[in-house]
PDB file of N, CA and C in Angstrom:
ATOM      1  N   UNK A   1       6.226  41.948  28.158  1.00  0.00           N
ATOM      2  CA  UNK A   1       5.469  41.411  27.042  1.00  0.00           C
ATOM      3  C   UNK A   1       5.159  39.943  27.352  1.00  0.00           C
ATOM      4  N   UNK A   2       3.738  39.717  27.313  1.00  0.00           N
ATOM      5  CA  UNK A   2       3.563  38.352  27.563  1.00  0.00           C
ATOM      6  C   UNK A   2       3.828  37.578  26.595  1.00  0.00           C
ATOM      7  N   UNK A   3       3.456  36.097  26.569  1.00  0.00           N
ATOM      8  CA  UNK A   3       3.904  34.917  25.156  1.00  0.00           C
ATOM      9  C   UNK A   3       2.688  35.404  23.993  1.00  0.00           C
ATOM     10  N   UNK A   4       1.771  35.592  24.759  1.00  0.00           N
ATOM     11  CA  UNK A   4       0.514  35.454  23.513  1.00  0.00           C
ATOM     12  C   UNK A   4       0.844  36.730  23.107  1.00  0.00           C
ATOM     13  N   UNK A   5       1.503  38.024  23.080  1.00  0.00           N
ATOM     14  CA  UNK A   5       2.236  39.547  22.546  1.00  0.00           C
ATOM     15  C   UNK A   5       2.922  38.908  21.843  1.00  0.00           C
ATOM     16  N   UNK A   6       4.006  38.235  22.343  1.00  0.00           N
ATOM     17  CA  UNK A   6       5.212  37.955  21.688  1.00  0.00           C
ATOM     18  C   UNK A   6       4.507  36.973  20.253  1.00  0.00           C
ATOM     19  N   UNK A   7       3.714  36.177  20.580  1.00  0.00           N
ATOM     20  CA  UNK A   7       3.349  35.156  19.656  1.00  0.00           C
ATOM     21  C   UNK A   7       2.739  36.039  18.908  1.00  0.00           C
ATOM     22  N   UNK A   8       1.631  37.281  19.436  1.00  0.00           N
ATOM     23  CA  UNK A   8       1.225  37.780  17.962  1.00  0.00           C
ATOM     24  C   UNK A   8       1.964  38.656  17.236  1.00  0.00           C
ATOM     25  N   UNK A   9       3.253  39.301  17.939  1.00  0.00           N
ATOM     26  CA  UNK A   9       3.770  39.518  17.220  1.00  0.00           C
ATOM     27  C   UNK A   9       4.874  38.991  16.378  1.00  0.00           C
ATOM     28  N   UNK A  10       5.088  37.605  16.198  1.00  0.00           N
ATOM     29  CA  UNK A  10       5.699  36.822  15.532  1.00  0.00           C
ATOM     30  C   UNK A  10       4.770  36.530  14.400  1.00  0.00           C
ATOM     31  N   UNK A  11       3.167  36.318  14.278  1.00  0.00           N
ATOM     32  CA  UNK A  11       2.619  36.070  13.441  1.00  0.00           C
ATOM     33  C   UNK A  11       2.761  37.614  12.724  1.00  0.00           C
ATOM     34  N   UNK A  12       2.270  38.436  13.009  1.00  0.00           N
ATOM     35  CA  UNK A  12       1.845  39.932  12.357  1.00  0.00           C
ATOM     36  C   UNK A  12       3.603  39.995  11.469  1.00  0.00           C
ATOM     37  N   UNK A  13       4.902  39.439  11.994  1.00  0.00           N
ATOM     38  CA  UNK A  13       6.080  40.142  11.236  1.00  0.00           C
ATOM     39  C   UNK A  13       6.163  38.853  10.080  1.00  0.00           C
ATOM     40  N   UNK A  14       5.289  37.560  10.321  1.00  0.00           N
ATOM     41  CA  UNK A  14       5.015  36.515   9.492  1.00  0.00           C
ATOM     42  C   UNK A  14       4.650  36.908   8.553  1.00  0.00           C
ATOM     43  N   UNK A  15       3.183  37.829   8.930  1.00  0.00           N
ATOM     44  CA  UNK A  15       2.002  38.093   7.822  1.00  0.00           C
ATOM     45  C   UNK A  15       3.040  39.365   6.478  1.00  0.00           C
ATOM     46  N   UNK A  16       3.518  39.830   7.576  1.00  0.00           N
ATOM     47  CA  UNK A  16       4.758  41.347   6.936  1.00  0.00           C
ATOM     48  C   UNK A  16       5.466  40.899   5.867  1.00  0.00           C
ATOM     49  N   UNK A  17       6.223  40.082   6.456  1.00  0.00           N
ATOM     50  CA  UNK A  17       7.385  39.079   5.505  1.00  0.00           C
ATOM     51  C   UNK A  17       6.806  38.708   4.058  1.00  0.00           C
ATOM     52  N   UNK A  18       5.886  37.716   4.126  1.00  0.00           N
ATOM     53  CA  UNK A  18       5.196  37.339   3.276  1.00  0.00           C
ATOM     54  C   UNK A  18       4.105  38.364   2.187  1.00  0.00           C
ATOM     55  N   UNK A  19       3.323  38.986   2.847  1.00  0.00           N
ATOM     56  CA  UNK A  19       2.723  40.015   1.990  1.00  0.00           C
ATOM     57  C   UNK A  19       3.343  40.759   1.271  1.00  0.00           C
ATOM     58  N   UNK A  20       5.053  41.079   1.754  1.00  0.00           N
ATOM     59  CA  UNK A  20       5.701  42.388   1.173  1.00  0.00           C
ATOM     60  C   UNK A  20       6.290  41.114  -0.131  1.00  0.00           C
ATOM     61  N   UNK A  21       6.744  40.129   0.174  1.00  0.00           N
ATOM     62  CA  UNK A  21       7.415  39.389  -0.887  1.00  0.00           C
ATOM     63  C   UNK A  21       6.415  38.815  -1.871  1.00  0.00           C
ATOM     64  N   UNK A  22       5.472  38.684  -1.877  1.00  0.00           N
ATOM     65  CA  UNK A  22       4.132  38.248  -2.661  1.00  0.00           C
ATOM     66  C   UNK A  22       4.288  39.511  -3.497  1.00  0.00           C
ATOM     67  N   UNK A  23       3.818  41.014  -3.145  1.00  0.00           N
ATOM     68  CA  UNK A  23       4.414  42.014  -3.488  1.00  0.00           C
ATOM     69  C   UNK A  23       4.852  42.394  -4.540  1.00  0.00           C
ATOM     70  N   UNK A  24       6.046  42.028  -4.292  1.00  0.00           N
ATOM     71  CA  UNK A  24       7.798  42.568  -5.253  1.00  0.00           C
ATOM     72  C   UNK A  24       8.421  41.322  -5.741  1.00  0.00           C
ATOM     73  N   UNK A  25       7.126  39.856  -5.719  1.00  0.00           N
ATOM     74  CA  UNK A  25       7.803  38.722  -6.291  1.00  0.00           C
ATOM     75  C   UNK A  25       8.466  38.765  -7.730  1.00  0.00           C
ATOM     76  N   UNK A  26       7.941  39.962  -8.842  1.00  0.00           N
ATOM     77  CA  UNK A  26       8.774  39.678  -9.380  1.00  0.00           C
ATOM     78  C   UNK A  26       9.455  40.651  -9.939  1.00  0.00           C
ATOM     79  N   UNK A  27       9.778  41.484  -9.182  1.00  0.00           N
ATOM     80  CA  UNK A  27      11.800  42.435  -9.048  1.00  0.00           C
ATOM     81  C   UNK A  27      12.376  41.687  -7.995  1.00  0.00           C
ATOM     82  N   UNK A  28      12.126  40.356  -7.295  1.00  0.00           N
ATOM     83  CA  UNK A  28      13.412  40.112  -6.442  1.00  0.00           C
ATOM     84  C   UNK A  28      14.236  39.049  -7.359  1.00  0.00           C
ATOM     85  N   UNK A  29      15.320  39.192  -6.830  1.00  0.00           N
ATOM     86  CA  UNK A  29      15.959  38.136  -7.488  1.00  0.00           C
ATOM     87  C   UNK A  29      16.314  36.616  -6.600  1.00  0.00           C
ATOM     88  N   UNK A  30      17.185  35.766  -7.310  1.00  0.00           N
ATOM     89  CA  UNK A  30      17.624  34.754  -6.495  1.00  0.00           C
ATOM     90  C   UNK A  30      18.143  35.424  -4.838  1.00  0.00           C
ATOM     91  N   UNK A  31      19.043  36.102  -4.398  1.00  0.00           N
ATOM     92  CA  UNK A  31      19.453  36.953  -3.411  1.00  0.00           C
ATOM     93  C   UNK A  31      18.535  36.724  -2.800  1.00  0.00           C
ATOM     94  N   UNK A  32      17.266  37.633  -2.877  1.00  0.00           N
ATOM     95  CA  UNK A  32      16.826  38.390  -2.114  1.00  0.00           C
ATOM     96  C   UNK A  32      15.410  36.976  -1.526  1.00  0.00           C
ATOM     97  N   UNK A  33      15.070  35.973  -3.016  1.00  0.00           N
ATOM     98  CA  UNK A  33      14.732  35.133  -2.344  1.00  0.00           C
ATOM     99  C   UNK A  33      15.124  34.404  -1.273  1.00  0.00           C
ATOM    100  N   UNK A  34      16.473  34.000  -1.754  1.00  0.00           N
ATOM    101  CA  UNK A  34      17.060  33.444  -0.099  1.00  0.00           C
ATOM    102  C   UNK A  34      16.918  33.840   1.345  1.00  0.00           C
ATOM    103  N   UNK A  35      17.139  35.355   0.940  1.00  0.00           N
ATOM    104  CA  UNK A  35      17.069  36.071   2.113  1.00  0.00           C
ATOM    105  C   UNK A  35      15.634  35.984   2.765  1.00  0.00           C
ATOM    106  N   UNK A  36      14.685  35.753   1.931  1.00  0.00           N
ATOM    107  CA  UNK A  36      13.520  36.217   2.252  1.00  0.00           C
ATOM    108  C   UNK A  36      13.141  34.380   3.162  1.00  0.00           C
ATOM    109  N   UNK A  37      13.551  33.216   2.411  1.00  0.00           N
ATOM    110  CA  UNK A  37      13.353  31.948   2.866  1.00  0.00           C
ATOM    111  C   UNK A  37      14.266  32.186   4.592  1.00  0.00           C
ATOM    112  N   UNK A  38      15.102  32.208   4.543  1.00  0.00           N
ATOM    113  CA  UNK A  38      16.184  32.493   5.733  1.00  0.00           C
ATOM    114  C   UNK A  38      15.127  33.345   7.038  1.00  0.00           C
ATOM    115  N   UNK A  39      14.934  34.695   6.421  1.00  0.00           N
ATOM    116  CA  UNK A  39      14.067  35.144   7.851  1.00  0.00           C
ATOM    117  C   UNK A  39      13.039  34.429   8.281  1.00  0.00           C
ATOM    118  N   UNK A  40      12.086  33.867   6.591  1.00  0.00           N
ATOM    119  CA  UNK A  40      10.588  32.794   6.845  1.00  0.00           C
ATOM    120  C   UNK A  40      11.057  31.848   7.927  1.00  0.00           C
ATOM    121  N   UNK A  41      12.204  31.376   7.857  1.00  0.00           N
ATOM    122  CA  UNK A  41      12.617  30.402   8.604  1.00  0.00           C
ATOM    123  C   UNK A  41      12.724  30.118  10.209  1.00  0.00           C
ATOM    124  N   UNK A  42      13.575  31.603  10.078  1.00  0.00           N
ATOM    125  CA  UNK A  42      14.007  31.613  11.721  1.00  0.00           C
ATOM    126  C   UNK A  42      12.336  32.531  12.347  1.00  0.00           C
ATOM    127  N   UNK A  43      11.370  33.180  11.948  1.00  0.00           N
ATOM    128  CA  UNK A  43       9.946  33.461  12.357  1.00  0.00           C
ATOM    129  C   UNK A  43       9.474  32.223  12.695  1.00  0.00           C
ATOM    130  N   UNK A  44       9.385  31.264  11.771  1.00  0.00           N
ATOM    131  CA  UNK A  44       8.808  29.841  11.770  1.00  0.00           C
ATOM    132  C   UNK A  44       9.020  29.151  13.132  1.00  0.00           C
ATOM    133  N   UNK A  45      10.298  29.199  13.095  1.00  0.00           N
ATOM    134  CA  UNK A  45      11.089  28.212  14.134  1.00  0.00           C
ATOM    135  C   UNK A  45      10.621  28.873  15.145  1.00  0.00           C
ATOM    136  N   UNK A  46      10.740  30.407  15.816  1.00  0.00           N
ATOM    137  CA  UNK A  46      10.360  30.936  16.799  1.00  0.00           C
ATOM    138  C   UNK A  46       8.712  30.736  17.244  1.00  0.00           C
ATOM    139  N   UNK A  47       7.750  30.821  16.102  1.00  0.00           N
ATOM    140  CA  UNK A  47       6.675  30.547  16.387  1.00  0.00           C
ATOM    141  C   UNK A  47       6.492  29.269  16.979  1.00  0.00           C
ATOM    142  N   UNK A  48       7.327  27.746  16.412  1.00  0.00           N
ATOM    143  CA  UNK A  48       7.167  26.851  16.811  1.00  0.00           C
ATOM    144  C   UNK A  48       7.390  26.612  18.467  1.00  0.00           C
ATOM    145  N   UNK A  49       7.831  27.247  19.011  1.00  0.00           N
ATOM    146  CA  UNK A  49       8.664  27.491  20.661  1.00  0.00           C
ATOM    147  C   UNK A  49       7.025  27.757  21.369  1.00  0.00           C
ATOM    148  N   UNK A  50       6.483  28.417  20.647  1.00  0.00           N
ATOM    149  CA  UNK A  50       4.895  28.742  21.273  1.00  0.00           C
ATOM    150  C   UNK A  50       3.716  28.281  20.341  1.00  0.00           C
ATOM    151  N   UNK A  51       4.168  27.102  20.143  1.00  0.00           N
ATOM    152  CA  UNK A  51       2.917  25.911  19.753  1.00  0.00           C
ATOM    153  C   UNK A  51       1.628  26.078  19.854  1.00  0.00           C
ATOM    154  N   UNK A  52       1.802  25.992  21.852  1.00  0.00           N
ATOM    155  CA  UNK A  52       0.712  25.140  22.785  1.00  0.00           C
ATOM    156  C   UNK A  52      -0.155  26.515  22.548  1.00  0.00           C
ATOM    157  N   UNK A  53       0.349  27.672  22.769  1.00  0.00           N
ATOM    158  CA  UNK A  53      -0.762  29.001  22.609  1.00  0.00           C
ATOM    159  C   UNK A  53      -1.063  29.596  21.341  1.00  0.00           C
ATOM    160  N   UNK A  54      -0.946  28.953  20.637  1.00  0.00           N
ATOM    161  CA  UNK A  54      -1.298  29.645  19.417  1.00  0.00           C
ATOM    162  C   UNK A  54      -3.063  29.758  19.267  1.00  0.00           C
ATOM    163  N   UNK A  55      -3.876  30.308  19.262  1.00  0.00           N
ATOM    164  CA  UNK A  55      -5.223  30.488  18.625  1.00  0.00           C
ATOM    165  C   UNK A  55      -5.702  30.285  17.877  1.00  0.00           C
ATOM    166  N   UNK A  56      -7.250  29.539  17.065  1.00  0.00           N
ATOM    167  CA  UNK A  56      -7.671  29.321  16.182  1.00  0.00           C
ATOM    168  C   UNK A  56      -7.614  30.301  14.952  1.00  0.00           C
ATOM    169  N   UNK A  57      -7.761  31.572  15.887  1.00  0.00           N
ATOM    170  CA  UNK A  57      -7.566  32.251  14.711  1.00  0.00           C
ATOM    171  C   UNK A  57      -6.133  32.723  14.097  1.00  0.00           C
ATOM    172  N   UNK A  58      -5.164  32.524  14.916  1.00  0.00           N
ATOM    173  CA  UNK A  58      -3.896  32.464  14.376  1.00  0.00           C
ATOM    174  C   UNK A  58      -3.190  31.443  13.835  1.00  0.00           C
ATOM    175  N   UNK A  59      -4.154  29.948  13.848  1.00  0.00           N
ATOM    176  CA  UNK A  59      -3.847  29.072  12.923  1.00  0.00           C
ATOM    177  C   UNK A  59      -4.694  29.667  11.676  1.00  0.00           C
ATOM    178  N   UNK A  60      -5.497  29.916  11.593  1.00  0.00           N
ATOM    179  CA  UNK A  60      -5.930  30.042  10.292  1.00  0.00           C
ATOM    180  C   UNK A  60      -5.108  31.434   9.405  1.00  0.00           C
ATOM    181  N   UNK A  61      -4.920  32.293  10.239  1.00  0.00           N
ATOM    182  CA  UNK A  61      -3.922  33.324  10.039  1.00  0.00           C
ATOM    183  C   UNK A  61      -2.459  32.602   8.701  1.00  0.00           C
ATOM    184  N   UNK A  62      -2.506  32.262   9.747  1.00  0.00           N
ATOM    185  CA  UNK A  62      -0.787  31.063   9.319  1.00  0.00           C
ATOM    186  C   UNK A  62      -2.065  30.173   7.923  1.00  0.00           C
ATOM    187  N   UNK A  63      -2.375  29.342   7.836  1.00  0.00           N
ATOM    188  CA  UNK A  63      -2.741  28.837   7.040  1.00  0.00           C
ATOM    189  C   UNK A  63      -3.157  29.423   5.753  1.00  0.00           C
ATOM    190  N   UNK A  64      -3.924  31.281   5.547  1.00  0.00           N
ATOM    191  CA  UNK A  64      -3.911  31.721   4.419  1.00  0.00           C
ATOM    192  C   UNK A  64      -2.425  31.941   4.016  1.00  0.00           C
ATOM    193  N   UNK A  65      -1.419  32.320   4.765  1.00  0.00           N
ATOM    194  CA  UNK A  65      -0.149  32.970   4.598  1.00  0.00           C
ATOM    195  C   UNK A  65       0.598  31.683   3.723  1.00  0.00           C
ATOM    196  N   UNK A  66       0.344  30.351   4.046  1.00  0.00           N
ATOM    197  CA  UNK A  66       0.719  29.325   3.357  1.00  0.00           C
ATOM    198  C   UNK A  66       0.080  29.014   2.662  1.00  0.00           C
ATOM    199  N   UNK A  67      -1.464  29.457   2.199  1.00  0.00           N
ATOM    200  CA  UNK A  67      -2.197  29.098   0.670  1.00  0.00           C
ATOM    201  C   UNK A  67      -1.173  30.289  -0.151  1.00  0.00           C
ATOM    202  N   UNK A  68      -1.031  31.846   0.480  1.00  0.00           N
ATOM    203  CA  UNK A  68      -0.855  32.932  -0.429  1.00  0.00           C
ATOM    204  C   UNK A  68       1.255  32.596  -0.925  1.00  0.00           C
ATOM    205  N   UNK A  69       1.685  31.505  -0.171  1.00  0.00           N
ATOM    206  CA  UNK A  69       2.543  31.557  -0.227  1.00  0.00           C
ATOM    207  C   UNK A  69       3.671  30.538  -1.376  1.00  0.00           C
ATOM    208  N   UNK A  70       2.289  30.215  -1.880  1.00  0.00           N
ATOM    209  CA  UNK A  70       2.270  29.178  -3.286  1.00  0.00           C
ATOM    210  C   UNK A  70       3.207  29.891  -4.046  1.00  0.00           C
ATOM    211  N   UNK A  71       2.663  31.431  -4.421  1.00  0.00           N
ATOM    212  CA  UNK A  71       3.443  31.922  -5.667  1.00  0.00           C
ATOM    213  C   UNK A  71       4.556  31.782  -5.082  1.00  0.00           C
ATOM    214  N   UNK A  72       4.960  31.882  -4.517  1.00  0.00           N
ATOM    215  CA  UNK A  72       6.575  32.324  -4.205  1.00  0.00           C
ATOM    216  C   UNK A  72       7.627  30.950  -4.204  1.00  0.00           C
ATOM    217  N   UNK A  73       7.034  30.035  -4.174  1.00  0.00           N
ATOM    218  CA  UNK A  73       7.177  28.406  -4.366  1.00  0.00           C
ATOM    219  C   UNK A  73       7.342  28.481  -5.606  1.00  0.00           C
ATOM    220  N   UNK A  74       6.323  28.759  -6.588  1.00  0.00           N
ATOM    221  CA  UNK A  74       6.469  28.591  -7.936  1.00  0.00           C
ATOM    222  C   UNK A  74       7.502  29.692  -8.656  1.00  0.00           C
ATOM    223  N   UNK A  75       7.634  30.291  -8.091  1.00  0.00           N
ATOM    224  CA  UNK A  75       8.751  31.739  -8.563  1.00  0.00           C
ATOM    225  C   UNK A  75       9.845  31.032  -8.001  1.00  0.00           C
ATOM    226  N   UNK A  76      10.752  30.376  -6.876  1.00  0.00           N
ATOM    227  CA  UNK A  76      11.476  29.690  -6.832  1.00  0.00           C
ATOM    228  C   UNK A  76      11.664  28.540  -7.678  1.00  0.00           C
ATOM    229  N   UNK A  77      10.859  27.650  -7.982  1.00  0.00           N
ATOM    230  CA  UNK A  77      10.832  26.217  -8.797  1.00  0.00           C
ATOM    231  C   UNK A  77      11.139  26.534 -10.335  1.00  0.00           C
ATOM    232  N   UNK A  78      10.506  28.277 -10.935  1.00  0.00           N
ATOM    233  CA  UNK A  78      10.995  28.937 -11.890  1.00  0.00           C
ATOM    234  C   UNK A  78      12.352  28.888 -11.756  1.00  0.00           C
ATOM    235  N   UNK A  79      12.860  29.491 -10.993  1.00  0.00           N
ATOM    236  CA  UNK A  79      14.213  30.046 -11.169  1.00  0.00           C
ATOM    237  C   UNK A  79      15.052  29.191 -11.107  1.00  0.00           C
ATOM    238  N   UNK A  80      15.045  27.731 -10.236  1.00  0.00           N
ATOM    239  CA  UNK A  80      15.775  26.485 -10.108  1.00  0.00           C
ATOM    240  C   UNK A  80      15.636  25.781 -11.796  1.00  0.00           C
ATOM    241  N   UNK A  81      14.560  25.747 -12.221  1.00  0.00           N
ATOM    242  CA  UNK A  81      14.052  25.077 -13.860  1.00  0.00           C
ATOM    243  C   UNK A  81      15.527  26.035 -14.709  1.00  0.00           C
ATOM    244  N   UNK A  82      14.926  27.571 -14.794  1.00  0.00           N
ATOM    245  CA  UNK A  82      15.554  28.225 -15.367  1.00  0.00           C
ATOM    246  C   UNK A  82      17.670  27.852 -15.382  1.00  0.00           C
ATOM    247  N   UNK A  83      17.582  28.011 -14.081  1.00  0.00           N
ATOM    248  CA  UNK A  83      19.394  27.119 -13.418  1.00  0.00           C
ATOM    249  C   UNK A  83      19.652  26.129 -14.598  1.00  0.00           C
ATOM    250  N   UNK A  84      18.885  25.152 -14.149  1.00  0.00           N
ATOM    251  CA  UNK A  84      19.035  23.737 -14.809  1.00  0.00           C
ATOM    252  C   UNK A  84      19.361  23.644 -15.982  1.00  0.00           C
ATOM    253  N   UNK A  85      18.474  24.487 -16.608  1.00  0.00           N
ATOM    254  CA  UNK A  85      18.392  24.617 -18.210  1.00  0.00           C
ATOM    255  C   UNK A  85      19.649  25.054 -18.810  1.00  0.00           C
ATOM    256  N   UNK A  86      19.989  25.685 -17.846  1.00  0.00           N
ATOM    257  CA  UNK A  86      21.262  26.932 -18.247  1.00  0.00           C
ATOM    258  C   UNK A  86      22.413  25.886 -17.805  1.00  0.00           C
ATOM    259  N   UNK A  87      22.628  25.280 -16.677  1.00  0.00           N
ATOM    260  CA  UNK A  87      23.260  24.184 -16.851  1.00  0.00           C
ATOM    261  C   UNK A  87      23.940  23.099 -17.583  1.00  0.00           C
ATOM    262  N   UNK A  88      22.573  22.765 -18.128  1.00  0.00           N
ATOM    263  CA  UNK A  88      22.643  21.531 -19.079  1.00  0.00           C
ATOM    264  C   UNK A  88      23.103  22.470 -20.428  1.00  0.00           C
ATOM    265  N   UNK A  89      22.427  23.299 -20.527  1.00  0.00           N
ATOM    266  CA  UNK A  89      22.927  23.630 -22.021  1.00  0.00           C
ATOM    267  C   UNK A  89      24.458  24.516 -22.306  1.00  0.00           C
ATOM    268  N   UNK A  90      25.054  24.771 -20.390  1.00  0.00           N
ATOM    269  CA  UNK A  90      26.302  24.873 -20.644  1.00  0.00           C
ATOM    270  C   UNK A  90      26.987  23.350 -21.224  1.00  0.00           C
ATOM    271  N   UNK A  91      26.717  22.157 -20.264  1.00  0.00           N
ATOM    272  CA  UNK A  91      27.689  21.003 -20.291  1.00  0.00           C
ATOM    273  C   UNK A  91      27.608  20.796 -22.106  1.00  0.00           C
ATOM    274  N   UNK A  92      26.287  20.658 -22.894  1.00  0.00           N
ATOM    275  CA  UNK A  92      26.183  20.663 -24.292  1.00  0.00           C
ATOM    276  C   UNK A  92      27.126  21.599 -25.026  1.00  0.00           C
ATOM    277  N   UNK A  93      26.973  22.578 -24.471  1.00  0.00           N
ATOM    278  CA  UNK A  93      28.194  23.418 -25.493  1.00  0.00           C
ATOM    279  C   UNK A  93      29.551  22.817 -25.234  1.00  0.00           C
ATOM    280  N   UNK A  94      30.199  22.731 -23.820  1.00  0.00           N
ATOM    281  CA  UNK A  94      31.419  22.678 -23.559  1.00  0.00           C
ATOM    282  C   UNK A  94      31.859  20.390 -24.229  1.00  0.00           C
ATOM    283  N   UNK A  95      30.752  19.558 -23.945  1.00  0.00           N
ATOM    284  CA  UNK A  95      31.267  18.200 -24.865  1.00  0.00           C
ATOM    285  C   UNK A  95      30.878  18.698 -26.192  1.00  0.00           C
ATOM    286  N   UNK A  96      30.496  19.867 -27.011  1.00  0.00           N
ATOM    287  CA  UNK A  96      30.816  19.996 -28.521  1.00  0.00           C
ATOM    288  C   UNK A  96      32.456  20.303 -28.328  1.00  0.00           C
ATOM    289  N   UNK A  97      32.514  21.478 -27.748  1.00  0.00           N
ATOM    290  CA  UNK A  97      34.042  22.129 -27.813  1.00  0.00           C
ATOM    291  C   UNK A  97      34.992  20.555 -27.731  1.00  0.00           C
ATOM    292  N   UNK A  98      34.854  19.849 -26.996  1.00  0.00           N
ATOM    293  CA  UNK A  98      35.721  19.016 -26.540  1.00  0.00           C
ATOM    294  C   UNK A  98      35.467  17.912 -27.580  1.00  0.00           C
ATOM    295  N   UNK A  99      34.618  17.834 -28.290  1.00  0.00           N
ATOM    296  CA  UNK A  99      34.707  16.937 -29.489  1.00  0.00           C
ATOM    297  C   UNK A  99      35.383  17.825 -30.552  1.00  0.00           C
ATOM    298  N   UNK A 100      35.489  18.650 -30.383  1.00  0.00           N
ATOM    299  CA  UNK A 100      36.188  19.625 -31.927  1.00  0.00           C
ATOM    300  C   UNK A 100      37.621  19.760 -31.876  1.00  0.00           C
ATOM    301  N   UNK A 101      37.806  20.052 -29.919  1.00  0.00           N
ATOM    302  CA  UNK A 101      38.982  20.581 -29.480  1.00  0.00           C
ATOM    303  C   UNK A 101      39.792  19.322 -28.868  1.00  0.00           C
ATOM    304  N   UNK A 102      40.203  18.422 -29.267  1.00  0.00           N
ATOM    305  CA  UNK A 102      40.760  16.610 -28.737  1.00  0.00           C
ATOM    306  C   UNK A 102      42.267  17.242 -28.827  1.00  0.00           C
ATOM    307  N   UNK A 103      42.557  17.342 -27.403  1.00  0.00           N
ATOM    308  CA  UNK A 103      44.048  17.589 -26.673  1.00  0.00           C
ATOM    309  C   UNK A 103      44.867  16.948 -27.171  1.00  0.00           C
ATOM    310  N   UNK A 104      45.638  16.334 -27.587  1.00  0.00           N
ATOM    311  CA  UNK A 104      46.262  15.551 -28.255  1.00  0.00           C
ATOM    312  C   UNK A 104      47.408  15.257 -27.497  1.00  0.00           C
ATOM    313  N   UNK A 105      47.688  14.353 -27.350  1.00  0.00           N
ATOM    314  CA  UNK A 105      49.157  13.877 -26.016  1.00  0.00           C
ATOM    315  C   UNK A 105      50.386  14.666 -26.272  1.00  0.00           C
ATOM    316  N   UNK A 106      51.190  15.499 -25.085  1.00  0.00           N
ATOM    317  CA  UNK A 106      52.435  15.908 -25.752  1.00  0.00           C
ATOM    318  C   UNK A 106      53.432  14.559 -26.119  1.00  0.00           C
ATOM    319  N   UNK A 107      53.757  13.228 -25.701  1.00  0.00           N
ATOM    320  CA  UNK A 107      54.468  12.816 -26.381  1.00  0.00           C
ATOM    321  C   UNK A 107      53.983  11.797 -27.414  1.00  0.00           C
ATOM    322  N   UNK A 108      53.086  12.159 -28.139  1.00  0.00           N
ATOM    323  CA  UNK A 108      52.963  11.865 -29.636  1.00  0.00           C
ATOM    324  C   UNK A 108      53.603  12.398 -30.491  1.00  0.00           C
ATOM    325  N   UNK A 109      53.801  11.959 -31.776  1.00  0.00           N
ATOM    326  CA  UNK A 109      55.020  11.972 -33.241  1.00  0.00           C
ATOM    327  C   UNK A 109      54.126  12.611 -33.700  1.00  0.00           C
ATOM    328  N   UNK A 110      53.880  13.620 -34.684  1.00  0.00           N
ATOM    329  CA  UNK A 110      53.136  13.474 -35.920  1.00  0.00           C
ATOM    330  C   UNK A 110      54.573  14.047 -37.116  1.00  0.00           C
ATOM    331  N   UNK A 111      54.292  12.706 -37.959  1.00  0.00           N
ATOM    332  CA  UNK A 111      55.162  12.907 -39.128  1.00  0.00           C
ATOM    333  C   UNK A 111      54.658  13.040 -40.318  1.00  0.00           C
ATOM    334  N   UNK A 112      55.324  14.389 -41.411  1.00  0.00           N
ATOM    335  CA  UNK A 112      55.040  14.749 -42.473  1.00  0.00           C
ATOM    336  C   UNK A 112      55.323  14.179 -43.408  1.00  0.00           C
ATOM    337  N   UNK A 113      54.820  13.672 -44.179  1.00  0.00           N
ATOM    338  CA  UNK A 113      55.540  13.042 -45.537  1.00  0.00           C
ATOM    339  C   UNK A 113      55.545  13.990 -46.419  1.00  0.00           C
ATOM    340  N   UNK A 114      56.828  14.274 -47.396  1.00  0.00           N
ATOM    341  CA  UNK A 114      56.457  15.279 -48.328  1.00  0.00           C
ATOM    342  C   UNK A 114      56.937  14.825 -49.576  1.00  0.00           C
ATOM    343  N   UNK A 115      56.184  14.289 -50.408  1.00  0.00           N
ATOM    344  CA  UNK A 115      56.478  14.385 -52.172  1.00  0.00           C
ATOM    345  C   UNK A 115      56.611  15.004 -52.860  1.00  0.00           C
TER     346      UNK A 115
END
């Protein structure tokens, strides 16, 4: 297999990756996003090894795959927002509890007066 095989077939399992997750963007979950960033990754990196031969038309190839690859940016930036939210509005519940619930030192007195 020559480089320019190997290179197109690094783009074509690019184009794969991406089309199938555009897809099923929304039944995947956090998981499967990762997973899906992780392979984008190591394709990426491999393509980068064969730079110098890449083709005009396999830059432009690569370039719709990164216009079409917006949603999946914004379906991540969702799900990080969504985190956050859920976050913050844990720490809000748990300083109510802790304003209601004040530990009180074990060696403190408390004395009863009784009339």
């Amino acid at each position: 297999m020559t480089d320019i095989e190997k290179l197109r077939h690094l783009v074509n399992k690019y184009s794969l990756l991406s089309n199938h997750t555009i897809v099923n963007l929304s039944e995947l979950d956090e998981e499967q996003l990762l997973n899906y960033s992780e392979q984008r990754e190591s394709i990426v990196n491999e393509i980068g090894s064969y730079r110098s031969l890449l083709t005009d038309d396999m830059k432009a190839e690569i370039k719709q795959l990164l216009i079409g690859e917006r949603v999946i940016v914004e379906r991540m930036l969702a799900i990080k927002n969504e985190a956050a939210a859920w976050l913050e509005k844990r720490e809000n519940i748990r300083s109510q509890q802790n304003a209601y619930q004040q530990s009180y030192s074990s060696d403190s007195l408390f004395i009863d007066y009784r009339k």
